[in-house]
N, C-alpha and C. Protein backbone atom coordinates (compact mmCIF):
# COMPACT_ATOMS: atom_id res chain seq x y z
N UNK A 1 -254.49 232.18 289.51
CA UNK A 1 -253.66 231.88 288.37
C UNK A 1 -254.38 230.95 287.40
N UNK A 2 -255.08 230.09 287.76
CA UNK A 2 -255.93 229.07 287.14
C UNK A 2 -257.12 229.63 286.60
N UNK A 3 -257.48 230.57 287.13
CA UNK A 3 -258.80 231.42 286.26
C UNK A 3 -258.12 232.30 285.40
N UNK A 4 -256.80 232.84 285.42
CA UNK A 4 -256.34 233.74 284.57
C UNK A 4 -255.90 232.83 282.70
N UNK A 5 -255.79 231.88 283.42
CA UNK A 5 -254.86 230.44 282.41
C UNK A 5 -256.21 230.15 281.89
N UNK A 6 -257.34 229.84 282.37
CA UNK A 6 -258.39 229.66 281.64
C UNK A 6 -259.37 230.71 281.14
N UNK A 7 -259.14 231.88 281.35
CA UNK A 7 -259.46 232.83 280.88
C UNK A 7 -258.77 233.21 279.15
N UNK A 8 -257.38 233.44 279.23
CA UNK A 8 -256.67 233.33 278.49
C UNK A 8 -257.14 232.04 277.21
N UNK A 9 -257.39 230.59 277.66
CA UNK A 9 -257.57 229.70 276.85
C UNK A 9 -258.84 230.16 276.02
N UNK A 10 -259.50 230.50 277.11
CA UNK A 10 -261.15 230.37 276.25
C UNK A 10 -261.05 232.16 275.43
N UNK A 11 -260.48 232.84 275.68
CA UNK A 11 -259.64 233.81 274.52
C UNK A 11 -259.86 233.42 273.48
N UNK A 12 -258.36 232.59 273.60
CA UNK A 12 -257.68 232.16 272.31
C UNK A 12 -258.38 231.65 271.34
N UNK A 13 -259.46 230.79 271.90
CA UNK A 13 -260.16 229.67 271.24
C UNK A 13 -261.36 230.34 270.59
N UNK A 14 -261.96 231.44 271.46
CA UNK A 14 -263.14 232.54 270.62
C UNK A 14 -261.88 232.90 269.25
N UNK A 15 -261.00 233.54 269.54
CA UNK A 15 -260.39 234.07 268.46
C UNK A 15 -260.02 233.22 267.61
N UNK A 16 -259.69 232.19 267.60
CA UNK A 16 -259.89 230.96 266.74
C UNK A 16 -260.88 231.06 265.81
N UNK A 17 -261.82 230.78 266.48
CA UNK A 17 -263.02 230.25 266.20
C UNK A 17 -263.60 231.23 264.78
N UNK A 18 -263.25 232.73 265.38
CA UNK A 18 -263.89 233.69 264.80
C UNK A 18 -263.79 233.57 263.34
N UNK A 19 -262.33 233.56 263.65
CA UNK A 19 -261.21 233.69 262.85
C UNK A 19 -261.40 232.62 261.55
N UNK A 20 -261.69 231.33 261.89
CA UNK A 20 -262.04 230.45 261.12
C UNK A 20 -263.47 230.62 260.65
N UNK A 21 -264.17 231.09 261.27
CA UNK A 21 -265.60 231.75 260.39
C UNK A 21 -265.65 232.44 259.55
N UNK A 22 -264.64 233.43 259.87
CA UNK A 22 -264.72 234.86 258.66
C UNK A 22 -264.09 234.13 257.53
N UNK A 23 -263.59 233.14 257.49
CA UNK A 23 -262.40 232.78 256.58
C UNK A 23 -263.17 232.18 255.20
N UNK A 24 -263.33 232.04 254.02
CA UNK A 24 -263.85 231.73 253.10
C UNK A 24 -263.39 230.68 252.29
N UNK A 25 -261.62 230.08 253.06
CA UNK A 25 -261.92 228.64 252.79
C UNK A 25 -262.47 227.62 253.28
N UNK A 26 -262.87 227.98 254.54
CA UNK A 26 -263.55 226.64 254.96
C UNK A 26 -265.43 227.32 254.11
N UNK A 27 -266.11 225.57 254.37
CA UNK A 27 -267.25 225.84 253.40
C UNK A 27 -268.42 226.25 254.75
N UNK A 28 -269.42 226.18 254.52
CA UNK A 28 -270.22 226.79 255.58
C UNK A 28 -270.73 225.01 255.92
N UNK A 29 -271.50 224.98 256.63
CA UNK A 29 -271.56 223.67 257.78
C UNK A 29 -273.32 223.60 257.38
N UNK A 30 -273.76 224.90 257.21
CA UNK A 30 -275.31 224.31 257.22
C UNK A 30 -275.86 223.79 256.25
N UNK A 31 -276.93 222.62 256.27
CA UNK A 31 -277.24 221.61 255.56
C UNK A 31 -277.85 222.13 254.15
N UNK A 32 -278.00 223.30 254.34
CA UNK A 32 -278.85 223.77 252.84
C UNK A 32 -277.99 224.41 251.76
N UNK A 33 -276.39 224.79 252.77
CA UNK A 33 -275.89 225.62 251.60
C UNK A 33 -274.77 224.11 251.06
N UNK A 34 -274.45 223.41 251.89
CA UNK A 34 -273.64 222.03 251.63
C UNK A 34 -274.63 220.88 250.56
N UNK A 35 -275.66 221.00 250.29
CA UNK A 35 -276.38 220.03 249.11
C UNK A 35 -276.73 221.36 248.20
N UNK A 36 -276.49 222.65 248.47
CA UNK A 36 -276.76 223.67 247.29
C UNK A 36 -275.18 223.21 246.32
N UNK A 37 -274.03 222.70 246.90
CA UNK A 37 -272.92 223.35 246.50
C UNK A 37 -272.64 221.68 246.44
N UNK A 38 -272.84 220.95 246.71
CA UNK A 38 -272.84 219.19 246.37
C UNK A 38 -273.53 219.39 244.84
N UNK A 39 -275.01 220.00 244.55
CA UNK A 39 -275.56 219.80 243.51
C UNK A 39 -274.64 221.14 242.35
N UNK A 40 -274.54 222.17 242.52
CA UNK A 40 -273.30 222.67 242.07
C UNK A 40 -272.50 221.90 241.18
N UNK A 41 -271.74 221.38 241.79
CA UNK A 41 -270.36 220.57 241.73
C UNK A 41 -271.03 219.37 240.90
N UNK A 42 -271.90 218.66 240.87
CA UNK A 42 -272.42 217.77 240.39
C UNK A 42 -273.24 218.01 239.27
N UNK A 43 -273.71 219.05 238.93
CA UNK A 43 -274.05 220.06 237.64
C UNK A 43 -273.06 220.31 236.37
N UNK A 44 -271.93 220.92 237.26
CA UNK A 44 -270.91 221.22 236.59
C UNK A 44 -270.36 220.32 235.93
N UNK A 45 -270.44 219.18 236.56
CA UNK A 45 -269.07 217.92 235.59
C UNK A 45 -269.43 217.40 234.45
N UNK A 46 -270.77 217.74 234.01
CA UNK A 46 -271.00 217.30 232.88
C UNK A 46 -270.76 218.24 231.89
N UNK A 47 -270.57 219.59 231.89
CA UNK A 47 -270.39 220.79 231.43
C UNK A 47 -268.84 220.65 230.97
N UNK A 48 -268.25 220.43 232.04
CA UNK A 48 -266.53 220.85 232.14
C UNK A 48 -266.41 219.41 231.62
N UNK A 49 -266.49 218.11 231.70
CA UNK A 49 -266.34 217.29 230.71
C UNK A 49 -266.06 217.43 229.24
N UNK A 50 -267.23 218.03 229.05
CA UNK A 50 -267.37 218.24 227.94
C UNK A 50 -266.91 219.38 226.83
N UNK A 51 -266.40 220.33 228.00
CA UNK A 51 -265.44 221.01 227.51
C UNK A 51 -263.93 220.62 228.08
N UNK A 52 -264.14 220.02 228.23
CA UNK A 52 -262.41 219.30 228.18
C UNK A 52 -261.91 218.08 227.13
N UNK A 53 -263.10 217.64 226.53
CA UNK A 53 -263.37 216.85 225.58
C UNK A 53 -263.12 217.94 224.18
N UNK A 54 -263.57 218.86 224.27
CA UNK A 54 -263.45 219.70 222.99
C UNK A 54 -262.30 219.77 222.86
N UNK A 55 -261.60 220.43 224.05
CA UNK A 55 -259.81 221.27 223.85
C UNK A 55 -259.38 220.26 223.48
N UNK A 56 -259.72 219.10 224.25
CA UNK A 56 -258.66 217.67 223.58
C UNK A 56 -258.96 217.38 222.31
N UNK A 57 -260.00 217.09 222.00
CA UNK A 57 -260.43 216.87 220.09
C UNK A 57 -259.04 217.58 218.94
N UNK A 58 -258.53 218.92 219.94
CA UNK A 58 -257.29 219.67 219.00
C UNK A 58 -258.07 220.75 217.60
N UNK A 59 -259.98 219.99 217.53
CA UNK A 59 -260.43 220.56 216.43
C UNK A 59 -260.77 222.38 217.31
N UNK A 60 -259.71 223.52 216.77
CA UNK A 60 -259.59 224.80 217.58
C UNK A 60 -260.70 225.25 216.45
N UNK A 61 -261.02 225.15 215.68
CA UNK A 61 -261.77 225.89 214.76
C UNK A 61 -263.16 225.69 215.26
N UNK A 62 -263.76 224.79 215.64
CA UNK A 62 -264.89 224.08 216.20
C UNK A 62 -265.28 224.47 217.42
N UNK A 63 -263.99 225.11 218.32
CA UNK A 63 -264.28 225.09 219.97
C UNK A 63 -265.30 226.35 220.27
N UNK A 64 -265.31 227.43 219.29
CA UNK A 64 -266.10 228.52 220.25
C UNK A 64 -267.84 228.06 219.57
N UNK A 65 -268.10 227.37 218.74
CA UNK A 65 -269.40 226.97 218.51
C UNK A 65 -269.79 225.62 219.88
N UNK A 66 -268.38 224.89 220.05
CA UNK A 66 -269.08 223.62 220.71
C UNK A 66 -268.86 224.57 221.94
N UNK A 67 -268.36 225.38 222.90
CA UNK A 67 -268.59 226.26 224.01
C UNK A 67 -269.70 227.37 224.37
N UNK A 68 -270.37 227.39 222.91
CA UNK A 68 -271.27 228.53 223.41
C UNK A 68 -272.21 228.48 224.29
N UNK A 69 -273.05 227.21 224.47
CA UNK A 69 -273.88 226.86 225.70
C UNK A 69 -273.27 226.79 227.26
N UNK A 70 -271.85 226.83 227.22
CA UNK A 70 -270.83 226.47 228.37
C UNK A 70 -271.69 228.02 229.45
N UNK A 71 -271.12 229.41 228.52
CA UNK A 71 -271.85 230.24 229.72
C UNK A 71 -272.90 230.03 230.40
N UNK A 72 -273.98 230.09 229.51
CA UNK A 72 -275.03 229.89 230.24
C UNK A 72 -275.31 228.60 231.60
N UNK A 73 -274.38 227.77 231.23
CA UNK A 73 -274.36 226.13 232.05
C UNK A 73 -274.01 226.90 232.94
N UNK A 74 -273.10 227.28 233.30
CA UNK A 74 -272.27 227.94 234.19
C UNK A 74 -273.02 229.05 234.86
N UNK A 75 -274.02 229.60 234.67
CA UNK A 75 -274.68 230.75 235.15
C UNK A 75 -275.93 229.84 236.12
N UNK A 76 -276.37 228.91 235.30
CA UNK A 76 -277.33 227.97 236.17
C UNK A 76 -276.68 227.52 237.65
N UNK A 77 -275.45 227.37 237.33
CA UNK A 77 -274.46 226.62 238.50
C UNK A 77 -274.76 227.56 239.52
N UNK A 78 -274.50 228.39 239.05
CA UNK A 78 -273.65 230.19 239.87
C UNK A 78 -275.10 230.02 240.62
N UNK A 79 -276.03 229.83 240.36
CA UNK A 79 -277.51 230.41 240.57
C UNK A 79 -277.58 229.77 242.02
N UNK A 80 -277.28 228.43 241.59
CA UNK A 80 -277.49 227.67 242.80
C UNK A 80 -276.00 227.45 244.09
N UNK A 81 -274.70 227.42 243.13
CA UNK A 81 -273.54 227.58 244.01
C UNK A 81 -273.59 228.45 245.75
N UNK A 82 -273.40 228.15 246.85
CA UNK A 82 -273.42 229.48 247.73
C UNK A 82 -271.66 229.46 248.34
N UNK A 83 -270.58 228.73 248.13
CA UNK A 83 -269.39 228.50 248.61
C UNK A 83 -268.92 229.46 247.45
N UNK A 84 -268.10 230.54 248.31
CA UNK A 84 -267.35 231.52 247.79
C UNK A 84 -266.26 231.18 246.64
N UNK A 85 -265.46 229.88 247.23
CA UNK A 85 -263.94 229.87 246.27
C UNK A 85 -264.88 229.00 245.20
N UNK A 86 -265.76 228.32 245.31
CA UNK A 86 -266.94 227.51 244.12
C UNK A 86 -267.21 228.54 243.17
N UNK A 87 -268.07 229.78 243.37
CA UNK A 87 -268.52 230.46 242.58
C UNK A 87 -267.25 231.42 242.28
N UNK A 88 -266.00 231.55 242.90
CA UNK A 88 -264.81 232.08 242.14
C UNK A 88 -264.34 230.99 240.80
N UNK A 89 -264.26 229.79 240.95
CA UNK A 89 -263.85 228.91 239.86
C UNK A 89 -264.73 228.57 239.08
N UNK A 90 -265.88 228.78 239.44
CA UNK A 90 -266.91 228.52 238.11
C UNK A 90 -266.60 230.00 237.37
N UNK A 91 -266.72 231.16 238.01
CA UNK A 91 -266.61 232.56 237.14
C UNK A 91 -265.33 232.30 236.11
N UNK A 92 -264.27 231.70 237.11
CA UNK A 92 -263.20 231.61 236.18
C UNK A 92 -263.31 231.01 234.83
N UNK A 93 -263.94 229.57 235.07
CA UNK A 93 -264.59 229.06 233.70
C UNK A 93 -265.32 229.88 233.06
N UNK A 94 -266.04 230.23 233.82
CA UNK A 94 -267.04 231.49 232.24
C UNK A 94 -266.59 232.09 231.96
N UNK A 95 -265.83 232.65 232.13
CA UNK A 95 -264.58 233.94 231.72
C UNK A 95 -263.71 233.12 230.56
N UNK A 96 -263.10 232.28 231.24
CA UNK A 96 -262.53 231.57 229.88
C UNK A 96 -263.68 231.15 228.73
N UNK A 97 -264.99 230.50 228.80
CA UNK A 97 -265.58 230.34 227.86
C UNK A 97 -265.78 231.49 227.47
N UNK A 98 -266.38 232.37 227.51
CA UNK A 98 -266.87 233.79 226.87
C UNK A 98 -265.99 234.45 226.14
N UNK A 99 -264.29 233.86 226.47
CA UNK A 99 -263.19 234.14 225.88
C UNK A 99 -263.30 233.10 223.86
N UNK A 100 -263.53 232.50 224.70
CA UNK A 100 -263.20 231.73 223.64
C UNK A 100 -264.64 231.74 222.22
N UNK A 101 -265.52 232.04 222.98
CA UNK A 101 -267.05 231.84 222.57
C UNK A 101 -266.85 233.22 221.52
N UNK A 102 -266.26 234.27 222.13
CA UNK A 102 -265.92 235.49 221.23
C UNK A 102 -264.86 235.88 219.71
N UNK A 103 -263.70 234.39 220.54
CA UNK A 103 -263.31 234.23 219.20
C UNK A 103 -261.76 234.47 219.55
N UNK A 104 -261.62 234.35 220.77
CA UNK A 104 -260.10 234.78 221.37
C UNK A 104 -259.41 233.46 221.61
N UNK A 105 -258.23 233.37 221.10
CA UNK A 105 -257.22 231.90 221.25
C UNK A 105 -257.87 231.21 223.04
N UNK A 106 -258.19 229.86 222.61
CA UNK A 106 -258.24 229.30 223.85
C UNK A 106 -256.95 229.56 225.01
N UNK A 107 -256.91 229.81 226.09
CA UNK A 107 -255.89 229.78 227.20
C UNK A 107 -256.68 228.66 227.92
N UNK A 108 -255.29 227.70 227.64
CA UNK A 108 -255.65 226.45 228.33
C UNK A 108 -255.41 226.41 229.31
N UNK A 109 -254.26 226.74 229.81
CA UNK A 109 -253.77 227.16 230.83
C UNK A 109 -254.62 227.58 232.11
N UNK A 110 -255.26 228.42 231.25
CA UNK A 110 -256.43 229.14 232.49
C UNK A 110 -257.40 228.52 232.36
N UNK A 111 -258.09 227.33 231.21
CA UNK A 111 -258.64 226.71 231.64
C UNK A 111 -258.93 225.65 232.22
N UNK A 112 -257.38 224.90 232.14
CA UNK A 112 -257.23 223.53 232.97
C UNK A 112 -257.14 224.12 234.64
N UNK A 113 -256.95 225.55 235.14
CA UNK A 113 -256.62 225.47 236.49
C UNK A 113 -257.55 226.03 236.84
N UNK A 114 -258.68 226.54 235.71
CA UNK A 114 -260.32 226.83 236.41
C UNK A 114 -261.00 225.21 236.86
N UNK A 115 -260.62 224.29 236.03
CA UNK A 115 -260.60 223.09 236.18
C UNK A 115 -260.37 222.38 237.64
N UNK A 116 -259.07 222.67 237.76
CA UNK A 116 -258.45 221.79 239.16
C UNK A 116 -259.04 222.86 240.23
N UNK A 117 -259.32 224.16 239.83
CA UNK A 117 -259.48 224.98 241.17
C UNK A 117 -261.30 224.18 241.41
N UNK A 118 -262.35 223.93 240.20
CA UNK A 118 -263.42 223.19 240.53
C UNK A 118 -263.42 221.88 240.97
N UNK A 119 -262.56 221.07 240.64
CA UNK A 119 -262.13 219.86 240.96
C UNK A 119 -261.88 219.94 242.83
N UNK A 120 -260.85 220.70 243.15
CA UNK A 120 -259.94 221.22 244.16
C UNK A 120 -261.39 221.33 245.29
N UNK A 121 -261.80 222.29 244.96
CA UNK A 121 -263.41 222.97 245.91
C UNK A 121 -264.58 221.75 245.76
N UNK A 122 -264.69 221.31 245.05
CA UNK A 122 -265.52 220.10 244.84
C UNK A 122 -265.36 219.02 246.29
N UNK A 123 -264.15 219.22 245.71
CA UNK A 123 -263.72 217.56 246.80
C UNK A 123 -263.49 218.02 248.32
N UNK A 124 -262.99 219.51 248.45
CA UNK A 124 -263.16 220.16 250.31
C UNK A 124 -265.19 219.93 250.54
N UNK A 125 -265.57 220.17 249.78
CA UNK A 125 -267.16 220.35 249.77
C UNK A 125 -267.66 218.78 249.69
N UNK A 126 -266.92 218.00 249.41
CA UNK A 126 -267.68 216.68 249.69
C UNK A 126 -268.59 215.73 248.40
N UNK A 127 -268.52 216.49 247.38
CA UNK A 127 -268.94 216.03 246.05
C UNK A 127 -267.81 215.37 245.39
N UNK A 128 -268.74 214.51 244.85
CA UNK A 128 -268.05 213.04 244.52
C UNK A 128 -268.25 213.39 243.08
N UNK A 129 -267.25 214.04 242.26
CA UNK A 129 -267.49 214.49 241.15
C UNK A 129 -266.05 213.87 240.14
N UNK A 130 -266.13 213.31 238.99
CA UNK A 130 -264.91 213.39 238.36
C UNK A 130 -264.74 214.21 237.11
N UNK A 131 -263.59 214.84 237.19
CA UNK A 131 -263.42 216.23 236.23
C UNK A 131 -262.19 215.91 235.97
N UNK A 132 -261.93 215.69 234.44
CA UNK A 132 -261.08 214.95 233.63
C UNK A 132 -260.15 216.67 232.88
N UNK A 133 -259.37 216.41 233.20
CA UNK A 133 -258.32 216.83 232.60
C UNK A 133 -258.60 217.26 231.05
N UNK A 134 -258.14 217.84 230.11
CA UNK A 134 -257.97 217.85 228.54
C UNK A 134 -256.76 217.12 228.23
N UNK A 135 -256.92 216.24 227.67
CA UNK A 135 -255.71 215.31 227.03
C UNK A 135 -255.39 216.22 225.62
N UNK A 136 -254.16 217.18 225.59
CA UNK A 136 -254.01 217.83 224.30
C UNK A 136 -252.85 216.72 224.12
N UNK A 137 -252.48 217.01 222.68
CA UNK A 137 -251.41 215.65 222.24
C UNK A 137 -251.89 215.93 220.73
């Protein structure tokens, strides 16, 4: 009965285990992809600063000239990013810049929560990053 009970445990716990591997919110553990995705995150905040500084300025006429370098920032990131939901919220940001860079009404909306979703993944990943909000007003 005691080999069946520990049979059963050490089951459960492979299937656990697995289970939490395949999974793409947790970040990966090895040391090269955790300072790929520290420097990531630490790339980015000067980028997303600074486009959070624009939306707040309110100057909308100005924003797709002061965003046009934003893609490319963002592609450097991507280059080096290897954490899945990371390189989902940076895409999200380039998507919104490229939106806007083209000439399409800012969606702030989608870009304050490309924001918190980089903010959000930043801080499970261990980067000590601060990513400021857009103060519209």
């Amino acid at each position: 009965m005691a080999l069946l009970r520990s049979l059963s445990l050490t089951t459960a716990a492979v299937a656990v285990a697995l289970t939490l591997t395949a999974c793409d919110q947790i970040p990966s553990m090895a040391p090269a992809d955790q300072a790929a995705n520290k420097q990531a995150c630490e790339s980015i905040a000067s980028t997303w600063n600074s486009m959070s500084s624009s939306l707040g300025s309110g100057n909308l006429l100005q924003l797709p000239a002061t965003l046009a370098a934003v893609p490319t920032q963002i592609d450097a990131v991507l280059s080096v990013a290897k954490d899945k939901q990371l390189t989902e919220a940076l895409t999200s940001l380039k998507t919104q810049a490229q939106s806007v860079v083209a000439g399409a009404k800012p969606d702030v909306a989608g870009i304050v929560s490309a924001g918190v979703g980089l903010s959000a993944r930043c801080t499970i990943l261990g980067a000590s990053v601060d990513l400021k909000i857009p103060q519209l007003g």
